[in-house]
N, C-alpha and C. Protein backbone atom coordinates (compact mmCIF):
# COMPACT_ATOMS: atom_id res chain seq x y z
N UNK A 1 0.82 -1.19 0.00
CA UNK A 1 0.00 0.00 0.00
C UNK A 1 0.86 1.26 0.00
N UNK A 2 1.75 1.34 0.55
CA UNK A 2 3.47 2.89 0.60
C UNK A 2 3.49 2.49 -0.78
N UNK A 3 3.84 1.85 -1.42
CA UNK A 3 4.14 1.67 -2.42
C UNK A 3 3.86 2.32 -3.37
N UNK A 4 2.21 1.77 -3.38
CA UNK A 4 0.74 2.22 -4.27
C UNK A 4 1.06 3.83 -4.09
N UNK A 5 0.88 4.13 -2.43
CA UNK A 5 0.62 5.98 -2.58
C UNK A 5 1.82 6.51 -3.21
N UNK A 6 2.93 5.82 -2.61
CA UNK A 6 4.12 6.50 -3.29
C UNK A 6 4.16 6.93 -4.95
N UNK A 7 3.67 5.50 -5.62
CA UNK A 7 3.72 6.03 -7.37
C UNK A 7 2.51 7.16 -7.54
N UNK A 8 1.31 6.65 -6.81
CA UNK A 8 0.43 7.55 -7.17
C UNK A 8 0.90 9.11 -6.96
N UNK A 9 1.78 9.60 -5.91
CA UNK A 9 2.00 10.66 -5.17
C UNK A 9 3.37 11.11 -6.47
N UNK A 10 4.12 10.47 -6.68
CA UNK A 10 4.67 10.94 -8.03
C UNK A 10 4.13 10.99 -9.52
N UNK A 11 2.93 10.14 -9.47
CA UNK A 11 2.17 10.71 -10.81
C UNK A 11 1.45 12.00 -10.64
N UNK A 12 1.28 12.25 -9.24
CA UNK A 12 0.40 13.95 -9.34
C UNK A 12 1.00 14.49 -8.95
N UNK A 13 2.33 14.42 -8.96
CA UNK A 13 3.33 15.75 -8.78
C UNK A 13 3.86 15.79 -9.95
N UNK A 14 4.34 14.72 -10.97
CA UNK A 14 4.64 15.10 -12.15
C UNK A 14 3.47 15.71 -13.15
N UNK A 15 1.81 15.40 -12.60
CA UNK A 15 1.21 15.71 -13.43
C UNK A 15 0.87 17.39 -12.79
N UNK A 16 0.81 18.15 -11.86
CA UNK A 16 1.05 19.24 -11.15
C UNK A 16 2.52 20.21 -11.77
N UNK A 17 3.55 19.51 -12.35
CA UNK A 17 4.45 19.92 -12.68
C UNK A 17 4.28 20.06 -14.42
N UNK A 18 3.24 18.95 -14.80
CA UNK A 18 3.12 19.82 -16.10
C UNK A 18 2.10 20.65 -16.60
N UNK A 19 1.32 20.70 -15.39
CA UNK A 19 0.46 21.72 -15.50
C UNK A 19 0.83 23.11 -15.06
N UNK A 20 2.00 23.39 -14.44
CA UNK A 20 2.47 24.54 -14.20
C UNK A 20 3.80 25.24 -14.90
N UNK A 21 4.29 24.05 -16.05
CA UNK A 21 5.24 24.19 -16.96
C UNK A 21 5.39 25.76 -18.03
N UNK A 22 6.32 25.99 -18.35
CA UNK A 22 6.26 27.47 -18.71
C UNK A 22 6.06 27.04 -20.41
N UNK A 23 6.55 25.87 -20.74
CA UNK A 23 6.30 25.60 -21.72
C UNK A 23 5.34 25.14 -23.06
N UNK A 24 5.44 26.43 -23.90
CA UNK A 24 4.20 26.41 -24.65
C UNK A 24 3.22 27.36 -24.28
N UNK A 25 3.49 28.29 -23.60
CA UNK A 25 2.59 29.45 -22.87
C UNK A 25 2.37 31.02 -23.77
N UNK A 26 3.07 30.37 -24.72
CA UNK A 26 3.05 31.36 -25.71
C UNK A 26 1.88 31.50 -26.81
N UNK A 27 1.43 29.91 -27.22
CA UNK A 27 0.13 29.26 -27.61
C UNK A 27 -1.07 29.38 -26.82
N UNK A 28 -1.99 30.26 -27.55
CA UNK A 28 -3.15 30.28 -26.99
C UNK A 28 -3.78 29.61 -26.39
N UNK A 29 -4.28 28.22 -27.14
CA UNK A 29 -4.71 26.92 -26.79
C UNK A 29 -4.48 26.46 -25.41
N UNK A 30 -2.52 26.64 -25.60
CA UNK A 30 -2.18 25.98 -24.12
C UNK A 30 -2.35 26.45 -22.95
N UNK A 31 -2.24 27.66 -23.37
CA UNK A 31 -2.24 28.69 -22.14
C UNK A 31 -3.86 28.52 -21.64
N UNK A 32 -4.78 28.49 -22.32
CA UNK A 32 -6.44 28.37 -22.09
C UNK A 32 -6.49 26.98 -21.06
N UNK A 33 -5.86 26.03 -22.08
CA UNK A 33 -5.76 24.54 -21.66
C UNK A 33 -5.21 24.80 -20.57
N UNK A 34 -4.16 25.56 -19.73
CA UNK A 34 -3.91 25.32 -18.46
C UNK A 34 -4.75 25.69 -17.68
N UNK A 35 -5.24 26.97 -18.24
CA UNK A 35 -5.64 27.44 -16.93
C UNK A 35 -6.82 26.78 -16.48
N UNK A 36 -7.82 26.38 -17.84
CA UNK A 36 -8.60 25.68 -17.29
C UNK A 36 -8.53 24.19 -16.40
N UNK A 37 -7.50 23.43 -16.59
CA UNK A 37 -7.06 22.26 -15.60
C UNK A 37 -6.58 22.92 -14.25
N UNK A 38 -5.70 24.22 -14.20
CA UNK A 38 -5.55 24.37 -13.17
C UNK A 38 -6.83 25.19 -12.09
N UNK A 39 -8.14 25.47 -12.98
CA UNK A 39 -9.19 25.91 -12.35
C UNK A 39 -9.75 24.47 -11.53
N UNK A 40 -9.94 23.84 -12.64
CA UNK A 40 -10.77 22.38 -12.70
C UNK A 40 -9.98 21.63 -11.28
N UNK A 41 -8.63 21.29 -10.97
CA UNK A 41 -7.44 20.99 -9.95
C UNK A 41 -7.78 21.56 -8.98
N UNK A 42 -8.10 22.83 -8.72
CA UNK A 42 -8.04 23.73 -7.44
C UNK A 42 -9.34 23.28 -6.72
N UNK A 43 -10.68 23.28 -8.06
CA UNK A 43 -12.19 23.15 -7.85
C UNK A 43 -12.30 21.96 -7.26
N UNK A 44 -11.41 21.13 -7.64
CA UNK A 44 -12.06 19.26 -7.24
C UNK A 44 -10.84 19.22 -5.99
N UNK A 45 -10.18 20.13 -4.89
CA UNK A 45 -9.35 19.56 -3.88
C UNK A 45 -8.10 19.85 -4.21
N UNK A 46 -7.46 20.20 -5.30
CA UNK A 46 -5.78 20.22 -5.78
C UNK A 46 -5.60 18.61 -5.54
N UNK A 47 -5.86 17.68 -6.31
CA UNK A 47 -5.49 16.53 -6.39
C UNK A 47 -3.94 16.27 -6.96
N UNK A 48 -3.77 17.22 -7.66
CA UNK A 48 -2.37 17.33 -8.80
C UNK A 48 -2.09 18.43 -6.99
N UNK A 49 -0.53 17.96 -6.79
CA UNK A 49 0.16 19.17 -6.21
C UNK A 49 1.53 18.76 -6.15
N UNK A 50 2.29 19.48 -5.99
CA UNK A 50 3.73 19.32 -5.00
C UNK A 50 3.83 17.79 -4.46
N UNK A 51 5.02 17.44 -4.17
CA UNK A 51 5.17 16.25 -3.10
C UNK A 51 4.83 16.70 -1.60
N UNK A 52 5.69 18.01 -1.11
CA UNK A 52 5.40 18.32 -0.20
C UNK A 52 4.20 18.57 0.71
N UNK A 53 3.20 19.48 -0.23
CA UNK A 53 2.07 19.30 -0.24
C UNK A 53 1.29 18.19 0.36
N UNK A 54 1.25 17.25 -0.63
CA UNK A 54 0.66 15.98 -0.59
C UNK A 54 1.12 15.24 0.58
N UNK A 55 2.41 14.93 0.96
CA UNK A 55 2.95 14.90 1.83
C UNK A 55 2.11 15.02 3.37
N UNK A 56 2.32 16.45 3.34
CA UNK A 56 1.55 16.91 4.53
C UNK A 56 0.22 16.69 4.77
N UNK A 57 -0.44 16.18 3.40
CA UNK A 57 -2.00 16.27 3.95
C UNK A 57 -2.20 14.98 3.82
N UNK A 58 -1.28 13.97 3.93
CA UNK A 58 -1.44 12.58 4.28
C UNK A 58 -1.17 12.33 5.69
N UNK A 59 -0.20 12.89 6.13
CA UNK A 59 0.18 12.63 7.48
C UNK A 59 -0.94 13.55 8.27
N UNK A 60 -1.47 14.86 7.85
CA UNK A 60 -2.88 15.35 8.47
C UNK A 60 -3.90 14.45 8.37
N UNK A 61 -3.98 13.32 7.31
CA UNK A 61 -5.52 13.25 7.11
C UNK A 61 -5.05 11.32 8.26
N UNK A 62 -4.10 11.01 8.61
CA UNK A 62 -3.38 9.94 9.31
C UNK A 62 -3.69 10.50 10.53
N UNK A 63 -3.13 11.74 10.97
CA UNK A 63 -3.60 12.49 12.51
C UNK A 63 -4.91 12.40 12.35
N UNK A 64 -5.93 12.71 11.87
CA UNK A 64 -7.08 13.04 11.52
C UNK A 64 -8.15 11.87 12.69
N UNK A 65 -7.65 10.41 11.41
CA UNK A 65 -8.15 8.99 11.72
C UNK A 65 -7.87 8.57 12.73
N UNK A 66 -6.98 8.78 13.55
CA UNK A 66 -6.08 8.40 14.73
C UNK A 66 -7.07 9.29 15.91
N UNK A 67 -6.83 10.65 15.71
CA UNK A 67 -8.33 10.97 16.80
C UNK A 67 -9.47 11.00 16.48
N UNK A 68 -9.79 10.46 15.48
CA UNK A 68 -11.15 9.81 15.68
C UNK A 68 -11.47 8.56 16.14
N UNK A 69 -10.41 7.97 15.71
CA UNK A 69 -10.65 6.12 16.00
C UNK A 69 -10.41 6.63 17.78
N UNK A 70 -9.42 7.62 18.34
CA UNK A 70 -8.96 7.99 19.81
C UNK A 70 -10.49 8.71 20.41
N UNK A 71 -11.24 9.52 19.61
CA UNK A 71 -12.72 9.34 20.18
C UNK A 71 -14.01 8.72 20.29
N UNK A 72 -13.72 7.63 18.94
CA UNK A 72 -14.76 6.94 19.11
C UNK A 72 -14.74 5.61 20.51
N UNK A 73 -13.49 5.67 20.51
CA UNK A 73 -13.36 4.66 22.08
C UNK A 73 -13.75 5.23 23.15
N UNK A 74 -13.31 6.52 23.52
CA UNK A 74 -13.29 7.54 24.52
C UNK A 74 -15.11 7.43 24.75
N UNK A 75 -16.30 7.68 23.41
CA UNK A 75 -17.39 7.48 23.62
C UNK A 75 -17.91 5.98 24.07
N UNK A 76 -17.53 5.41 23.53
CA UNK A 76 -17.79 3.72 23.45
C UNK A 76 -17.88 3.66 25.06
N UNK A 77 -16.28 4.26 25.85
CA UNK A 77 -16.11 3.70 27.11
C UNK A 77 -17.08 4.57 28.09
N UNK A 78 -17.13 5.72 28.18
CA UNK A 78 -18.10 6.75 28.32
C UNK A 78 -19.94 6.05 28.51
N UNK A 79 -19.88 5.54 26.81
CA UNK A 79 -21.46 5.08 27.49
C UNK A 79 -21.58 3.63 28.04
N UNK A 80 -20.41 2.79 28.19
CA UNK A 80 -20.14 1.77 28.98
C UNK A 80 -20.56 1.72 30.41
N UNK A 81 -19.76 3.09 30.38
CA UNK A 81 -19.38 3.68 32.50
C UNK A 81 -21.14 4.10 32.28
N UNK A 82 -21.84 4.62 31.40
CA UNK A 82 -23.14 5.31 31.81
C UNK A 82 -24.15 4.05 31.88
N UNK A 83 -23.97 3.26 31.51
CA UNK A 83 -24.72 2.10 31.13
C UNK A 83 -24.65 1.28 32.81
N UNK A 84 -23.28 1.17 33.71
CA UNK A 84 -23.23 0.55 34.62
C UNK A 84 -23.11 1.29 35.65
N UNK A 85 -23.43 2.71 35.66
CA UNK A 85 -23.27 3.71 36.96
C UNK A 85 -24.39 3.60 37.70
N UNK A 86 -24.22 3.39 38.69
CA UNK A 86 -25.78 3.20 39.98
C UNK A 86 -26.35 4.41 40.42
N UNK A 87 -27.58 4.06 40.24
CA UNK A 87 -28.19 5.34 40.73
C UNK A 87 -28.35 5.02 42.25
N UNK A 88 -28.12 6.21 43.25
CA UNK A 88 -28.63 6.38 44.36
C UNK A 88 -29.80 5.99 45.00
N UNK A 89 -30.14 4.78 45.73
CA UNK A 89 -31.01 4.55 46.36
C UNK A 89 -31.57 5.61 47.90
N UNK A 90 -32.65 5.87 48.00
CA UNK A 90 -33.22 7.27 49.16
C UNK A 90 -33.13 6.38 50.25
N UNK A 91 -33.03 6.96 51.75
CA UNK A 91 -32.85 6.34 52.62
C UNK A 91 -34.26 5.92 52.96
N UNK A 92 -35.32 6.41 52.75
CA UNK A 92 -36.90 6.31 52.67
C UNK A 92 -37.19 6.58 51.99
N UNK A 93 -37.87 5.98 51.30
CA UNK A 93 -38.76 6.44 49.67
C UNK A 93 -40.28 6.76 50.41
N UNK A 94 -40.39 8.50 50.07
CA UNK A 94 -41.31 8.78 50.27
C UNK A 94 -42.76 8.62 49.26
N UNK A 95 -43.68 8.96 49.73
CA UNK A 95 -44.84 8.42 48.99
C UNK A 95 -45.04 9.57 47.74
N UNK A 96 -44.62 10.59 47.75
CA UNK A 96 -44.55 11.54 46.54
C UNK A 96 -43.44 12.24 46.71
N UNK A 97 -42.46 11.50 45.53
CA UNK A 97 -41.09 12.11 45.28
C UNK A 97 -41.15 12.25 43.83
N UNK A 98 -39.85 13.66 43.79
CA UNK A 98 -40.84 14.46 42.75
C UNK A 98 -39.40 13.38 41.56
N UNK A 99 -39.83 13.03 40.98
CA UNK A 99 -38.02 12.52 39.70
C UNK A 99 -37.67 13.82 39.37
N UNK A 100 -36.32 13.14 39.19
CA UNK A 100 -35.38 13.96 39.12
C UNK A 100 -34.61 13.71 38.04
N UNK A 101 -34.45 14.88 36.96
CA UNK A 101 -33.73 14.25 35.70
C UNK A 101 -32.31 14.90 35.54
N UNK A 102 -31.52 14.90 34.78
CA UNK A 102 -30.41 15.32 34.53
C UNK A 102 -29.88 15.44 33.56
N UNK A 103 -30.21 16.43 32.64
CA UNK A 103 -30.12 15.79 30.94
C UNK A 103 -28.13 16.07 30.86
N UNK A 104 -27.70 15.54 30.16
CA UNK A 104 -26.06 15.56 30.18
C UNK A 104 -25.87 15.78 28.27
N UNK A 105 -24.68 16.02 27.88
CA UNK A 105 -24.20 15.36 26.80
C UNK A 105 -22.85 15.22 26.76
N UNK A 106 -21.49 15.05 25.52
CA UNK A 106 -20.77 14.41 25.76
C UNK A 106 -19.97 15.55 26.20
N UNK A 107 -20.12 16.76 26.90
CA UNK A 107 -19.19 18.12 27.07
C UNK A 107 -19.66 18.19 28.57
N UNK A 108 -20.39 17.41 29.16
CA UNK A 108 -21.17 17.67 30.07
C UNK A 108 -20.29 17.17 31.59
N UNK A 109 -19.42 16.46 31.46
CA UNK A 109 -18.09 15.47 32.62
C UNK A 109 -18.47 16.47 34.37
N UNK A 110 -17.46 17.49 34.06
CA UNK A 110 -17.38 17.84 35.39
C UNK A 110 -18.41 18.27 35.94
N UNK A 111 -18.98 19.21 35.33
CA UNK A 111 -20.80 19.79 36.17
C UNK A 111 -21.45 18.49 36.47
N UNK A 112 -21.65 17.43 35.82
CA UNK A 112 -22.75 16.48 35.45
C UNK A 112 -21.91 15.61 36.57
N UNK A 113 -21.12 15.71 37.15
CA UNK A 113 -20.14 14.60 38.43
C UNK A 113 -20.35 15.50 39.65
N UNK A 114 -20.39 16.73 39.46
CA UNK A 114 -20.92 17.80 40.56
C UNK A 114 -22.13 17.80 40.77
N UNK A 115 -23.29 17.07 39.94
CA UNK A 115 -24.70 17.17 39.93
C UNK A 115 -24.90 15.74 40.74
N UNK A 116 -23.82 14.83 40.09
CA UNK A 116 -24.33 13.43 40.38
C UNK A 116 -23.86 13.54 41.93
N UNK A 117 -23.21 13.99 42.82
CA UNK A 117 -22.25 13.92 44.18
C UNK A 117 -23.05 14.89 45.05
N UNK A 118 -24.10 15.88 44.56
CA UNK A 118 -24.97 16.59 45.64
C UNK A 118 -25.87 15.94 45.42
N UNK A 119 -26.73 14.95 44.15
CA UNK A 119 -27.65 14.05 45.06
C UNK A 119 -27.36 12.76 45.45
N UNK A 120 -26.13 12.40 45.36
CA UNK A 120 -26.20 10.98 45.94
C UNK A 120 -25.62 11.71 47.60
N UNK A 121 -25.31 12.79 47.48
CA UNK A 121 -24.83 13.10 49.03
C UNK A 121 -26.47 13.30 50.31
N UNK A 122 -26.97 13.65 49.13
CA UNK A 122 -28.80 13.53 49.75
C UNK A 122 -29.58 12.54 49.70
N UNK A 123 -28.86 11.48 49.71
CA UNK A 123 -29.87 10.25 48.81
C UNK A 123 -30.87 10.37 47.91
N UNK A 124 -31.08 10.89 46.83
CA UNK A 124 -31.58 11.78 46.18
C UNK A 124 -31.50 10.71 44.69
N UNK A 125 -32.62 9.91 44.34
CA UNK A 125 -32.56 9.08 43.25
C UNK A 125 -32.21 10.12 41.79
N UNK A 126 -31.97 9.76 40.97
CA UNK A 126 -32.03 10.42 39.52
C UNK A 126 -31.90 9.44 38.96
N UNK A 127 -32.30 10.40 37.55
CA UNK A 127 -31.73 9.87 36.33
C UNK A 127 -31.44 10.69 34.99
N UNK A 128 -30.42 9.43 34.72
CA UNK A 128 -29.33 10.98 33.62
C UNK A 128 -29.50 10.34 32.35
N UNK A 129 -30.27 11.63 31.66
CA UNK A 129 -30.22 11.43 30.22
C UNK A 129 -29.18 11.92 29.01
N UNK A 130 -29.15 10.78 28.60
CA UNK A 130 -27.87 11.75 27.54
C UNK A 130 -28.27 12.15 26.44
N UNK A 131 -28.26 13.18 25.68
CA UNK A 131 -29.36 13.78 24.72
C UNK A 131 -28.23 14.37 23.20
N UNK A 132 -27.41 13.47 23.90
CA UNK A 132 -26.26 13.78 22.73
C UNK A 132 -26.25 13.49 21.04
N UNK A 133 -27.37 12.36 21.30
CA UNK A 133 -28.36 11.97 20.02
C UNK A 133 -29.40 11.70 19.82
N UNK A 134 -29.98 12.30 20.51
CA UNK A 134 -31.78 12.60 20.68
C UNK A 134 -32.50 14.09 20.69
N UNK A 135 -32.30 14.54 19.55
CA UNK A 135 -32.44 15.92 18.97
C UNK A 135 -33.52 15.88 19.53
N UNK A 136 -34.99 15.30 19.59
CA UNK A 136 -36.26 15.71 20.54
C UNK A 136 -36.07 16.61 21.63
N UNK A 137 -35.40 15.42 22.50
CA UNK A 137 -34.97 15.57 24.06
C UNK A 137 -34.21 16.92 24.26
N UNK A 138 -32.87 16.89 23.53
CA UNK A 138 -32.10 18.39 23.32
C UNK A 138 -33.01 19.54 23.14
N UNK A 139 -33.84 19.08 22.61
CA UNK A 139 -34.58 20.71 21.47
C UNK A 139 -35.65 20.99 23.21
N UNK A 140 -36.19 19.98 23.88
CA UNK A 140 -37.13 20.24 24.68
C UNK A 140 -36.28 20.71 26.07
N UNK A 141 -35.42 20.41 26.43
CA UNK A 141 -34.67 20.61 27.42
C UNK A 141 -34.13 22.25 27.15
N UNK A 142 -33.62 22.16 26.00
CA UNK A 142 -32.83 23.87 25.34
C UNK A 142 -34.10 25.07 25.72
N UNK A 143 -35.75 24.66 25.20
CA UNK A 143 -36.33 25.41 25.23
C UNK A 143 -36.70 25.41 26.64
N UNK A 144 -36.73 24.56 27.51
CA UNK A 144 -37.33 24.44 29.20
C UNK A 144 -36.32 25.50 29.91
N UNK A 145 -35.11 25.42 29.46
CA UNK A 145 -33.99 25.62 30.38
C UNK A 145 -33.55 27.27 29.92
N UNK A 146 -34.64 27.58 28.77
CA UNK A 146 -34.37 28.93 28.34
C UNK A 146 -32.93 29.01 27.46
N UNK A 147 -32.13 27.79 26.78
CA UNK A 147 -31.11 27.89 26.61
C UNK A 147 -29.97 27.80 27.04
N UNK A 148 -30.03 27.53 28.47
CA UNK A 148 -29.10 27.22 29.38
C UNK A 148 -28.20 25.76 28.95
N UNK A 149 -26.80 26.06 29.11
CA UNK A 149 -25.64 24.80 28.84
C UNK A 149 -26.34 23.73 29.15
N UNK A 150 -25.79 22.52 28.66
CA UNK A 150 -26.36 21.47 30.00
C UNK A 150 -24.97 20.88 30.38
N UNK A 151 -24.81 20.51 31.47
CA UNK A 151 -26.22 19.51 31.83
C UNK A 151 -27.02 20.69 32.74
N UNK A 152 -28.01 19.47 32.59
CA UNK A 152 -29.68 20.58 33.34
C UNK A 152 -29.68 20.03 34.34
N UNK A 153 -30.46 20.32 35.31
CA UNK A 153 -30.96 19.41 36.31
C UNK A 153 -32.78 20.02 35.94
N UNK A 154 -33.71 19.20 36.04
CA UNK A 154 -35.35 19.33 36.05
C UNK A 154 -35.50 18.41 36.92
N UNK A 155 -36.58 18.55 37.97
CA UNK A 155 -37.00 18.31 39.41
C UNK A 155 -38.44 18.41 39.14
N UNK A 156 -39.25 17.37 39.08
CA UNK A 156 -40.71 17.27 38.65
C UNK A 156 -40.53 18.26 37.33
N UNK A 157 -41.72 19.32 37.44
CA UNK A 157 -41.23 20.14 36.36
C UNK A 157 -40.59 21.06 36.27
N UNK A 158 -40.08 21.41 37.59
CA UNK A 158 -39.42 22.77 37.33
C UNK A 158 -37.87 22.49 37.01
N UNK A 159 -37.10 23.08 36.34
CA UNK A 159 -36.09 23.12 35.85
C UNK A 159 -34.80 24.32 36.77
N UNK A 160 -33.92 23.33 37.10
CA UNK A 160 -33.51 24.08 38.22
C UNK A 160 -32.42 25.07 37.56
N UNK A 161 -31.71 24.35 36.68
CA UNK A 161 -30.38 25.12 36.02
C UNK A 161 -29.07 23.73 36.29
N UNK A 162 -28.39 24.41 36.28
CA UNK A 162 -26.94 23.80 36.38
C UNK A 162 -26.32 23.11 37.54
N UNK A 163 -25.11 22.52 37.44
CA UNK A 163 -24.50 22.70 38.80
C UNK A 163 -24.58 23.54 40.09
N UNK A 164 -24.09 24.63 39.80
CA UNK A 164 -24.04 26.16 40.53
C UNK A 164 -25.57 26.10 40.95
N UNK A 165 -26.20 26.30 39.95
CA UNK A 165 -27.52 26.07 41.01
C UNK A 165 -28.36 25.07 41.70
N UNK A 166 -27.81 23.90 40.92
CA UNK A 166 -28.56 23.04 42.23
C UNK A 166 -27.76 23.28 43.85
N UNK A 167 -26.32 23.30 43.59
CA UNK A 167 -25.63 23.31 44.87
C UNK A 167 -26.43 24.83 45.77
N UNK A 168 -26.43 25.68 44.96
CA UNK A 168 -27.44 26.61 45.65
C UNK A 168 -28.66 26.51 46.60
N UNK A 169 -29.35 25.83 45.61
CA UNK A 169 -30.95 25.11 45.98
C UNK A 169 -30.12 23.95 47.60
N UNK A 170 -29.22 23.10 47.59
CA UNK A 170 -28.69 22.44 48.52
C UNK A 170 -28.30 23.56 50.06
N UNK A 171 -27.44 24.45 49.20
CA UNK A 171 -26.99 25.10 50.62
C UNK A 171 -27.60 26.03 51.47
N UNK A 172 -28.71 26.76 50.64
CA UNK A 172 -30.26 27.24 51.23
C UNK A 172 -31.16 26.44 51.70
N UNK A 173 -30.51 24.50 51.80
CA UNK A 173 -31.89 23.98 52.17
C UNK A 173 -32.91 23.80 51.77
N UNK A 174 -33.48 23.92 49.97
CA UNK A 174 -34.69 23.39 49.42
C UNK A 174 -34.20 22.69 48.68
N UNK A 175 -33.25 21.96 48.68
CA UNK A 175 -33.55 20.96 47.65
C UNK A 175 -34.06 19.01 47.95
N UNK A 176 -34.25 19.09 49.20
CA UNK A 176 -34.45 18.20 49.71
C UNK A 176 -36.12 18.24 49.89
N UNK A 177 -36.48 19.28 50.04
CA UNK A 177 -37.70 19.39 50.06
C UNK A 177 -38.85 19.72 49.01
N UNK A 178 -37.75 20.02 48.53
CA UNK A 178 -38.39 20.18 46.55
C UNK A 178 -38.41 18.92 46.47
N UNK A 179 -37.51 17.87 46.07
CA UNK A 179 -37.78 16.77 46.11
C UNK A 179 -38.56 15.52 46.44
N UNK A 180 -38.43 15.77 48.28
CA UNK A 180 -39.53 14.86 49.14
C UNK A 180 -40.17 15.26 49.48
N UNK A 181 -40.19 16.35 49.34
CA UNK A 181 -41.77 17.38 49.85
C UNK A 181 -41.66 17.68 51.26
N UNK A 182 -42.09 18.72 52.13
CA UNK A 182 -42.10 19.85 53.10
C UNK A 182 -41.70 18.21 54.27
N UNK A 183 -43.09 17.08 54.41
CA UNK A 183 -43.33 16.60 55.70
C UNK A 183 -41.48 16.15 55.72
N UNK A 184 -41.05 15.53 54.53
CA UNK A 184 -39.97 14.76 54.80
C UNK A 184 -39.11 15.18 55.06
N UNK A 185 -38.69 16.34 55.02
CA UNK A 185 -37.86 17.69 55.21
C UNK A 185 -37.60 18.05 56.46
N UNK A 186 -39.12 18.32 57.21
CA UNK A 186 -39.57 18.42 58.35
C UNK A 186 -38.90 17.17 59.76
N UNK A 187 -38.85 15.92 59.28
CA UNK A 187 -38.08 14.74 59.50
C UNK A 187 -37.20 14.74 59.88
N UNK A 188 -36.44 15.22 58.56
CA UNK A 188 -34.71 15.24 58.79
C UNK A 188 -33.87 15.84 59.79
């Protein structure tokens, strides 16, 4: 296959080299005839170029494949870990608890580990949606949340915001009671 690109990579540098030849530029014809191949060359990618050139945008388009094949694992393992992460069991499951959602996507890591650690620190069930390919879900969450980044946090229906603000809702003391409601609150 080096081989293969190699001849190919010297047939379009010699053919790049006679399309940029000075020779015969004096002839109408040729001169037309170049320019139009070298329009037609530029239009379809510069397939005809330099070695150097070519060169470089092999070893780019080699980097290229390499982090992608380096992200498509990175996702693979990602929805592995999401597939086997436990949700928080409540220390009492009250008789009206409000769900609790968490929409995430794949930019979502540190807030969405800060979301998951203030309710499992409350025993606080959820569940995390990833909406990274569920344009519905995205489009309904974007418009709930007024546009807000995600991840989201939504609590029955109200939509709380982010990290920063659920920990808010925590350190003022309603978020436990948003959740389990006033009596269970009252309990604690």
């Amino acid at each position: 296959m080096d081989k293969t690109n190699e001849r190919l990579d010297a047939l379009r540098e010699r053919a790049y080299e006679l399309l940029r030849a000075k020779r015969g530029e004096r002839l109408l014809p040729v001169r037309l005839t170049r320019g139009l191949l070298s329009f037609v060359n530029d239009l379809i990618g510069r397939p005809l170029a330099p070695r150097d050139e070519l060169t470089t945008r092999r070893s780019f388009e080699e980097r290229r494949k390499t982090q992608l094949r380096e992200h498509v694992s990175r996702v693979a393992e990602a929805e592995a870990r999401a597939r086997v992460a436990p949700v928080a069991a409540p220390a009492v499951v009250p008789d009206e608890l409000a769900p609790v959602l968490v929409y995430v996507d794949g930019r979502s890591g540190r807030d969405a580990k800060r979301i998951a650690d203030v309710l499992r620190g409350r025993n606080i069930p959820y569940r995390e949606l990833d909406v990274e390919q569920d344009e519905a879900s995205r489009s309904f969450i974007n418009t709930a949340a007024h546009g807000a980044p995600l991840p989201v946090v939504m609590i029955g229906d109200r939509v709380v915001g982010g990290a920063a603000e659920l920990l808010a809702l925590d350190v003022a003391g309603e978020l436990v009671p948003l959740v389990f409601g006033d009596a269970h609150a009252a309990r604690s």
